[in-house]
Protein backbone atom coordinates (compact mmCIF):
# COMPACT_ATOMS: atom_id res chain seq x y z
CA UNK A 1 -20.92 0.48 11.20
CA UNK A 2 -20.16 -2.19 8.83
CA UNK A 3 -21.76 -5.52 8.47
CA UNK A 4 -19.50 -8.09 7.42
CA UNK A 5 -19.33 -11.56 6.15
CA UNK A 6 -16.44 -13.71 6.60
CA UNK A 7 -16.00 -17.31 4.08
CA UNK A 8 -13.43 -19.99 4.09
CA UNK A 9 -12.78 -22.30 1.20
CA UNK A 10 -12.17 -25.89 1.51
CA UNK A 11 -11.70 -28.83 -0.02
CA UNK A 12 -14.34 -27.21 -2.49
CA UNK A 13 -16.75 -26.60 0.24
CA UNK A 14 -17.82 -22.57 1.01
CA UNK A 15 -17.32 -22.21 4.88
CA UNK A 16 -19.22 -19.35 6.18
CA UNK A 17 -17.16 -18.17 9.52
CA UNK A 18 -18.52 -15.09 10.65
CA UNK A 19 -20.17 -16.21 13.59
CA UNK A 20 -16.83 -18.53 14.57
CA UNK A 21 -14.31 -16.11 15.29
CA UNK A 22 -14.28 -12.49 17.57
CA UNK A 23 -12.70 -10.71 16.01
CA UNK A 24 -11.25 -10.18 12.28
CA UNK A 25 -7.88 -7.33 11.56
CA UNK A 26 -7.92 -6.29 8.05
CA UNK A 27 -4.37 -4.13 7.20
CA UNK A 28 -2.78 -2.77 4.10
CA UNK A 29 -0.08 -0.14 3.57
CA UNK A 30 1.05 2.31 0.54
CA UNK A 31 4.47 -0.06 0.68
CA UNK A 32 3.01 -3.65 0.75
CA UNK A 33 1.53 -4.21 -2.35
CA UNK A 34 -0.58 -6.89 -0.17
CA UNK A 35 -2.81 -7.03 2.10
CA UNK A 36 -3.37 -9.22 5.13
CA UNK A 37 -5.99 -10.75 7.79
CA UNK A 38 -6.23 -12.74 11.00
CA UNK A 39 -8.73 -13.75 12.64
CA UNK A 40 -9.40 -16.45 15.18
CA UNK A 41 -11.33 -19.67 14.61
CA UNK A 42 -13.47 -21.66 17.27
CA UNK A 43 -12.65 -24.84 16.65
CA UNK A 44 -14.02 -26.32 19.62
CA UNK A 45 -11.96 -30.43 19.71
CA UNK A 46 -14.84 -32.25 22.22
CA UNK A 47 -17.68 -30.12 22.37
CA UNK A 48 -19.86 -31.62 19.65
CA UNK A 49 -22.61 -28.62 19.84
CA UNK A 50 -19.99 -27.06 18.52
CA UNK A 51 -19.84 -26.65 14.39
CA UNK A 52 -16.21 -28.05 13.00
CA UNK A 53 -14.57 -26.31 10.42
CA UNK A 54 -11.30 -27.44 8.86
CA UNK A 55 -8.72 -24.87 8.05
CA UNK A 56 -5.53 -25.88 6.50
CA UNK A 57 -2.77 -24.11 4.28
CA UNK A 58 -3.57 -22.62 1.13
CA UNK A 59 -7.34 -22.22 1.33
CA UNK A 60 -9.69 -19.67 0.14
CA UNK A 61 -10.27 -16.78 2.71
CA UNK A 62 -13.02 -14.11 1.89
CA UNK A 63 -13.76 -11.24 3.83
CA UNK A 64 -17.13 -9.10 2.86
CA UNK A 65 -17.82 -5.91 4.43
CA UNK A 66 -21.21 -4.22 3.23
CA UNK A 67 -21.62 -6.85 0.72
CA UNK A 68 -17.98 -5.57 -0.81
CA UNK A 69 -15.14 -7.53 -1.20
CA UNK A 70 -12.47 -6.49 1.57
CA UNK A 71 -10.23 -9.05 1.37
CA UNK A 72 -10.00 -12.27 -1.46
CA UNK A 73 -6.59 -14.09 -0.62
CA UNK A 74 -5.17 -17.42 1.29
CA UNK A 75 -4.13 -19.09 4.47
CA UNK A 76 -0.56 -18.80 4.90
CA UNK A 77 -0.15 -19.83 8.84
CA UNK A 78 -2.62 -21.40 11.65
CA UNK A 79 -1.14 -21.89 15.17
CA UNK A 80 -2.91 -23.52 17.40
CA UNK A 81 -2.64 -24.06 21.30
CA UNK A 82 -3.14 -27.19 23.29
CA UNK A 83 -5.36 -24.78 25.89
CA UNK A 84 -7.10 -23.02 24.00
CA UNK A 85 -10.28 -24.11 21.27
CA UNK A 86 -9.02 -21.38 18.90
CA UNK A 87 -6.89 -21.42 16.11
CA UNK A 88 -5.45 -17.98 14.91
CA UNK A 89 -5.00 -17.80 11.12
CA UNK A 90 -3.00 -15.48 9.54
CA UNK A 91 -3.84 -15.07 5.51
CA UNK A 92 -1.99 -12.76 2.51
CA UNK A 93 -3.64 -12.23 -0.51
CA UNK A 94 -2.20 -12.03 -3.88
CA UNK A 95 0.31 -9.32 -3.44
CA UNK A 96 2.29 -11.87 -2.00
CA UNK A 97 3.04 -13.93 -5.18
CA UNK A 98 3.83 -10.80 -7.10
CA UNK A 99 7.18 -10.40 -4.07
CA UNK A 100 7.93 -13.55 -3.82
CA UNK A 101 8.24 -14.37 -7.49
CA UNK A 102 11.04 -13.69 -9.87
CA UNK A 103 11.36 -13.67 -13.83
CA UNK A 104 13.98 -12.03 -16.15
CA UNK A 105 12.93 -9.41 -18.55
CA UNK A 106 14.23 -6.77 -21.09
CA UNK A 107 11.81 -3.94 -22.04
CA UNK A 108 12.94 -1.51 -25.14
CA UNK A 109 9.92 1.60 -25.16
CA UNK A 110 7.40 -0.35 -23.58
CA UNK A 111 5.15 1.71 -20.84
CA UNK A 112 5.05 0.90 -17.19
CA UNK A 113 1.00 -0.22 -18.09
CA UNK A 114 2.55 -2.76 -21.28
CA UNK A 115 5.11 -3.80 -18.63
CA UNK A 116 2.32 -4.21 -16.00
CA UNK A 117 0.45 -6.44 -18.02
CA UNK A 118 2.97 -8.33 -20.19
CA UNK A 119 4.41 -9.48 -16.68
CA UNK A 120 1.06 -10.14 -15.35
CA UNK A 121 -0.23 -11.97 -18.67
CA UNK A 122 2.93 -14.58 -18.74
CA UNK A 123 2.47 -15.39 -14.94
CA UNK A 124 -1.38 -16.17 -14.72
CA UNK A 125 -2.13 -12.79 -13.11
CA UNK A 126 -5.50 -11.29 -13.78
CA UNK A 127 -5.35 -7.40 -14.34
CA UNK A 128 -7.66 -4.77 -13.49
CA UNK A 129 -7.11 -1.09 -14.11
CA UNK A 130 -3.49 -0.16 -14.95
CA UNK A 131 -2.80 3.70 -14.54
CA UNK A 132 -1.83 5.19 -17.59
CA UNK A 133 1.74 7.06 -18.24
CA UNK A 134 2.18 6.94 -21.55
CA UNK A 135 6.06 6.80 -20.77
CA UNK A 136 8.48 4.55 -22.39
CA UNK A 137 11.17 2.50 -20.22
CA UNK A 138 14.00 1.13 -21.66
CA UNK A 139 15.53 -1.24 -18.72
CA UNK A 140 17.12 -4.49 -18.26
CA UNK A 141 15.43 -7.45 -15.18
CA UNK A 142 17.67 -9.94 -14.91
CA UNK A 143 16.17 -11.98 -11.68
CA UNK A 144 13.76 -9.49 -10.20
CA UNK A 145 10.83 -9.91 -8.18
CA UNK A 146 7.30 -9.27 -10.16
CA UNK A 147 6.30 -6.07 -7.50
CA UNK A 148 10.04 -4.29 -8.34
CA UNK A 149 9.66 -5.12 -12.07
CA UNK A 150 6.04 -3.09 -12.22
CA UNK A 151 7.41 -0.65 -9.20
CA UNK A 152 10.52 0.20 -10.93
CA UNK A 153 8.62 0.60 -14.24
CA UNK A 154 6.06 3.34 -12.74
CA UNK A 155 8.75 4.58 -10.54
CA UNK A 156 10.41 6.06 -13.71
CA UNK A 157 7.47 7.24 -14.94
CA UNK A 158 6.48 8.82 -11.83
CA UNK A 159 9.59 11.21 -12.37
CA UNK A 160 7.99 12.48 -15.45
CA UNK A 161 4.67 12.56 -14.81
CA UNK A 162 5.42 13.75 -11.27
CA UNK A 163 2.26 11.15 -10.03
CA UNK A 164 2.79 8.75 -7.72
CA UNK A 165 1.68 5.08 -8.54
CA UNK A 166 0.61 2.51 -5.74
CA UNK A 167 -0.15 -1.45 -6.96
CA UNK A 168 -3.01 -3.25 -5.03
CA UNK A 169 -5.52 -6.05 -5.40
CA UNK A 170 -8.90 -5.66 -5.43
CA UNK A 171 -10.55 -9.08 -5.71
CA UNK A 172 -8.04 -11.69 -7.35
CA UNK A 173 -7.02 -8.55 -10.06
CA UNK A 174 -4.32 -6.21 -9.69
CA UNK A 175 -5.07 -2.69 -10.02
CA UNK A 176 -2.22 0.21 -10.40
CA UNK A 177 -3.60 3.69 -9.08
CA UNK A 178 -2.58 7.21 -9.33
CA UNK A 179 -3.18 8.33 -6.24
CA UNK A 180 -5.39 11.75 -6.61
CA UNK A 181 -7.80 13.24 -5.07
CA UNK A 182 -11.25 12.07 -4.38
CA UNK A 183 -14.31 14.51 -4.35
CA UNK A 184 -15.97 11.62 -2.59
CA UNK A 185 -13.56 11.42 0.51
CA UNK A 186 -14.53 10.41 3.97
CA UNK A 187 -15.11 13.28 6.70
CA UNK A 188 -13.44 12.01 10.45
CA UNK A 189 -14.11 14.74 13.14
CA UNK A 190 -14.76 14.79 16.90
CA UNK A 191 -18.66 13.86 17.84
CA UNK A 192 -19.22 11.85 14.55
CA UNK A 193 -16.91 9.10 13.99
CA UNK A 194 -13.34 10.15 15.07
CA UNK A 195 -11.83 8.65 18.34
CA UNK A 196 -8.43 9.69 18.53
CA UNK A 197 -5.74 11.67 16.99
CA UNK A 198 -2.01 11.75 17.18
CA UNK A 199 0.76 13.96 15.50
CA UNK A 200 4.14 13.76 15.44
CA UNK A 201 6.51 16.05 13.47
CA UNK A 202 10.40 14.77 12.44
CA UNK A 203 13.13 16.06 10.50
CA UNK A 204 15.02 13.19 10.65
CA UNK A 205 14.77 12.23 7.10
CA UNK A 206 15.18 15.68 6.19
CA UNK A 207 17.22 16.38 2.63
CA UNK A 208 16.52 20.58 2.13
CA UNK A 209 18.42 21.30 -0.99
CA UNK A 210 19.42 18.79 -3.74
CA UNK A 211 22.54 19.74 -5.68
CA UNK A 212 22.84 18.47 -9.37
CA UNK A 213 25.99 17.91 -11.22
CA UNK A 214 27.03 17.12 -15.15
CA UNK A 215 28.93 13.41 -15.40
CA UNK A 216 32.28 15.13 -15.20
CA UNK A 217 31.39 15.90 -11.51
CA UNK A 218 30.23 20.18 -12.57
CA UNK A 219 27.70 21.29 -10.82
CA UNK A 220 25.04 22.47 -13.06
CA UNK A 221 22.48 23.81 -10.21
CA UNK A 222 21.28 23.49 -6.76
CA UNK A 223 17.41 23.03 -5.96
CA UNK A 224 16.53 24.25 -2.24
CA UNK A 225 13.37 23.91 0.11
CA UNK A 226 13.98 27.17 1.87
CA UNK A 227 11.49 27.07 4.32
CA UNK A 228 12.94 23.41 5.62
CA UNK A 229 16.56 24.99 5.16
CA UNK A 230 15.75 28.21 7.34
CA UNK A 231 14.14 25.37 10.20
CA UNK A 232 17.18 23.11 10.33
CA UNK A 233 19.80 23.99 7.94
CA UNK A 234 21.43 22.46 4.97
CA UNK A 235 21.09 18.72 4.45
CA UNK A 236 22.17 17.71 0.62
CA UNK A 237 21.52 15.39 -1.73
CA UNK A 238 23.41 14.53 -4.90
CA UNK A 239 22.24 13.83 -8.54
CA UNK A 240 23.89 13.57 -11.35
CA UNK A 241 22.25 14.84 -14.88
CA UNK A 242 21.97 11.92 -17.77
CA UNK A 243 20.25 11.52 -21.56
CA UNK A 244 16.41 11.15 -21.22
CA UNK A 245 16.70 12.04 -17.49
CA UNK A 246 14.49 14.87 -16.13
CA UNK A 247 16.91 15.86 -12.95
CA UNK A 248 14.67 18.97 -11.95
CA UNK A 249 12.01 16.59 -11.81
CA UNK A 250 13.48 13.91 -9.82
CA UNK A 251 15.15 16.50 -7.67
CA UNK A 252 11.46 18.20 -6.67
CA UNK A 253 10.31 14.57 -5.99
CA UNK A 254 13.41 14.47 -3.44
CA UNK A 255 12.78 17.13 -1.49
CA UNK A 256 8.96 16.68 -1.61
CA UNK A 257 9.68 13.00 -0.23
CA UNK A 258 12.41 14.04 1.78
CA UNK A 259 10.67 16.84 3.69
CA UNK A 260 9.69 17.61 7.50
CA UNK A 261 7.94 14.26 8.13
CA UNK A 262 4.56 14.68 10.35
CA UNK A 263 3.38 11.12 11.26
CA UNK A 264 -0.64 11.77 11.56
CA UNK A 265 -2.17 8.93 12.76
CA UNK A 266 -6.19 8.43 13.31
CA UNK A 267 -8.66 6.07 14.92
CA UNK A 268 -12.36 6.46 13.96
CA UNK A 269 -15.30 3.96 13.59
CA UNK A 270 -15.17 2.27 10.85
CA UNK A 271 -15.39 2.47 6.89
CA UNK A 272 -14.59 -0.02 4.57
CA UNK A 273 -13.49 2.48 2.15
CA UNK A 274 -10.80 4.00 4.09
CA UNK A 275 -7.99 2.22 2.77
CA UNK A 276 -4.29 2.91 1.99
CA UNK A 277 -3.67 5.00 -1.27
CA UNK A 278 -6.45 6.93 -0.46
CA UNK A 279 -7.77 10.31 0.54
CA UNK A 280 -9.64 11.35 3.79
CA UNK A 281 -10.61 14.56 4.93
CA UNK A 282 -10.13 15.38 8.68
CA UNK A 283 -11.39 18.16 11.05
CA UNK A 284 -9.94 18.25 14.93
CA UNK A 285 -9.03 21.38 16.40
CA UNK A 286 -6.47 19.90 19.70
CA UNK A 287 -4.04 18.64 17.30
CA UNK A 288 -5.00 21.28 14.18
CA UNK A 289 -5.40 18.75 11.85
CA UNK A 290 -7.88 20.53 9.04
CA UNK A 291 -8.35 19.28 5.53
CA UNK A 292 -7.47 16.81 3.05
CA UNK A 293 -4.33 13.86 3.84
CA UNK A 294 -3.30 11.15 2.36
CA UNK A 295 -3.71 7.58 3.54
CA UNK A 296 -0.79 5.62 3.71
CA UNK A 297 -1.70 2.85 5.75
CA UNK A 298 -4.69 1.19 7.15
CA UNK A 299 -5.66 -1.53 9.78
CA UNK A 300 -9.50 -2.34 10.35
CA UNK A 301 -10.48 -4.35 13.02
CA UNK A 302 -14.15 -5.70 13.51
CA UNK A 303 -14.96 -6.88 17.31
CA UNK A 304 -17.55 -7.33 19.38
CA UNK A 305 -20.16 -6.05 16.64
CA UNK A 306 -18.01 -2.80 16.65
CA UNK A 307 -16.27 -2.09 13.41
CA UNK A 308 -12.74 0.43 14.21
CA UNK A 309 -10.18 2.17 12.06
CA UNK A 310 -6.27 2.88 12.62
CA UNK A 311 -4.98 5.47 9.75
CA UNK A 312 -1.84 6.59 9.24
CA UNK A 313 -2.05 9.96 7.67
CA UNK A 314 0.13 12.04 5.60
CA UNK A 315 -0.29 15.20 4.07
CA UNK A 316 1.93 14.29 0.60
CA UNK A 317 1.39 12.07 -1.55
CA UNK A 318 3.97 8.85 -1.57
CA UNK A 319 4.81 5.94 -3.15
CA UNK A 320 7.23 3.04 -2.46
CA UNK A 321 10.05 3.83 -5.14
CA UNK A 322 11.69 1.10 -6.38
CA UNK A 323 14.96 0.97 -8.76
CA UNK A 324 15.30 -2.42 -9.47
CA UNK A 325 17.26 -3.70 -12.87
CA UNK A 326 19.61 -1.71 -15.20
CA UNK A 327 19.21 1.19 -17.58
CA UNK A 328 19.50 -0.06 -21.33
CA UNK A 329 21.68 2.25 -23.01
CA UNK A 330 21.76 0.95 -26.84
């Protein structure tokens, strides 16, 4: 169980909230570079026993859990009711600015990590840890959002390096993981922490053999998942081979991506460090989940002194590819 501490921000004045709202949701996902929170407010209009605390667009929201910083972000709606002495606010944190905001760019060699922090220099951005590639990108930006610019920038790597790259914020700085293994991971089984556990197995976005061909349309080679082929058949995907463009390893990204989905999802008590682009270890012997998965997304919830998790599991590693902007061929 997690102890948390919950601080508003305004007009200059430090608003501590924790004991003025019941409950506080805390969600982030492998494909929202940002994270949320809402929470509602007593903000009691006539009963003057009752402490007052303005909230208004644009302020400060902190959210501590185990004297860690959870969330650091703002208030981006309030809605309030005429019957009721609450006011829900709903709050983003920086992740936001990064979609929202556009700026034109040509890179010749530079790195996804250069590109990461060139971007994030000339808009006001503090950086934290940038993964390392070590893989030049030659592409053109004209009018792209921040997020695809630094997506689109590991995404390319990511076919070489054959890691897959996630962007988050911890604090007001923006961190870019590789998402690998943890020999620290969190252990969720029945009698200890875990509460329920749900699988669910698809083959809807199935693609079981990826055919590549030369630009005249020849095809040079086929790669094949057999084991998803011998379950439900052929389903093809096309690529076409290009200078400084490692097909075999884009096509084993596709069909790693693209294979039998299982949608594993988890509620245990809670842990502040179970968050999305992480790793979790999980032991339940109704549904046979056993071993290490992937977190992809995560929504805490603290109520009633009770501190809960909701995980959605996977057992590859994924990352929201982005191909924004145009290849730079001279």
């Amino acid at each position: 169980m997690s102890n948390i501490s919950l601080h508003l921000l305004h007009d200059g004045v430090d608003y501590d909230i924790t004991e003025l709202q019941a409950s506080v949701t805390n969600s982030g996902s492998v494909g929202a570079v940002g994270r949320t929170l809402e929470f509602p407010l007593l903000s009691a209009r006539y009963d003057v026993n009752q402490p007052k605390v303005p909230a208004a667009l644009g302020d400060n929201v902190q959210l501590f859990a185990d004297g860690q910083t959870q969330f650091d972000g703002f208030v981006f709606s309030l809605q309030r009711d005429s019957g009721s002495d609450l006011v829900t606010v709903g709050c983003v944190d920086r992740g936001l600015y990064l979609k929202r905001s556009e700026a034109a760019y040509r890179f010749v060699g530079q790195t996804p990590e250069a590109i990461a922090r060139r971007v994030c220099l000339d808009h006001r951005i503090p950086v934290g840890r940038l993964a390392q590639t070590g893989v030049p990108i030659r592409r053109n930006f004209p009018g792209v959002s921040l997020y695809k610019i630094i997506q689109t920038a590991y995404t390319l790597a990511a076919e070489k390096t054959g890691e897959r790259y996630m962007l988050r914020f911890r604090g007001a700085e923006l961190d870019v993981i590789a998402r690998v293994k943890s020999g620290a991971s969190a252990v969720i089984e029945p009698g200890c922490n875990l509460l329920t556990a749900t699988v669910k197995e698809s083959a809807e976005r199935l693609v079981s053999q990826v055919a590549i061909y030369d630009q005249n349309g020849n095809l040079i080679r086929v790669r094949k998942n057999e084991d998803a082929i011998a379950l439900c058949g052929v389903m093809q995907r096309y690529i076409q081979a290009a200078k400084n463009k490692n097909v075999d390893a884009e096509a084993a990204m596709i069909l790693e991506d693209n294979d039998i989905q299982r949608t594993i999802t988890v509620e245990c008590l809670g842990d502040p460090a179970l968050l999305s682009g992480g790793s979790v270890i999980v032991r339940e012997p109704v549904t046979g989940l056993y071993g290490l998965y992937w977190i992809d997304s995560d929504v805490h919830t603290w109520k009633g002194g009770v501190h809960r998790v909701k995980l959605g599991l996977n057992l590859k590693k994924v990352m929201d590819k982005v191909t924004a902007g145009k290849e730079l061929t001279t």
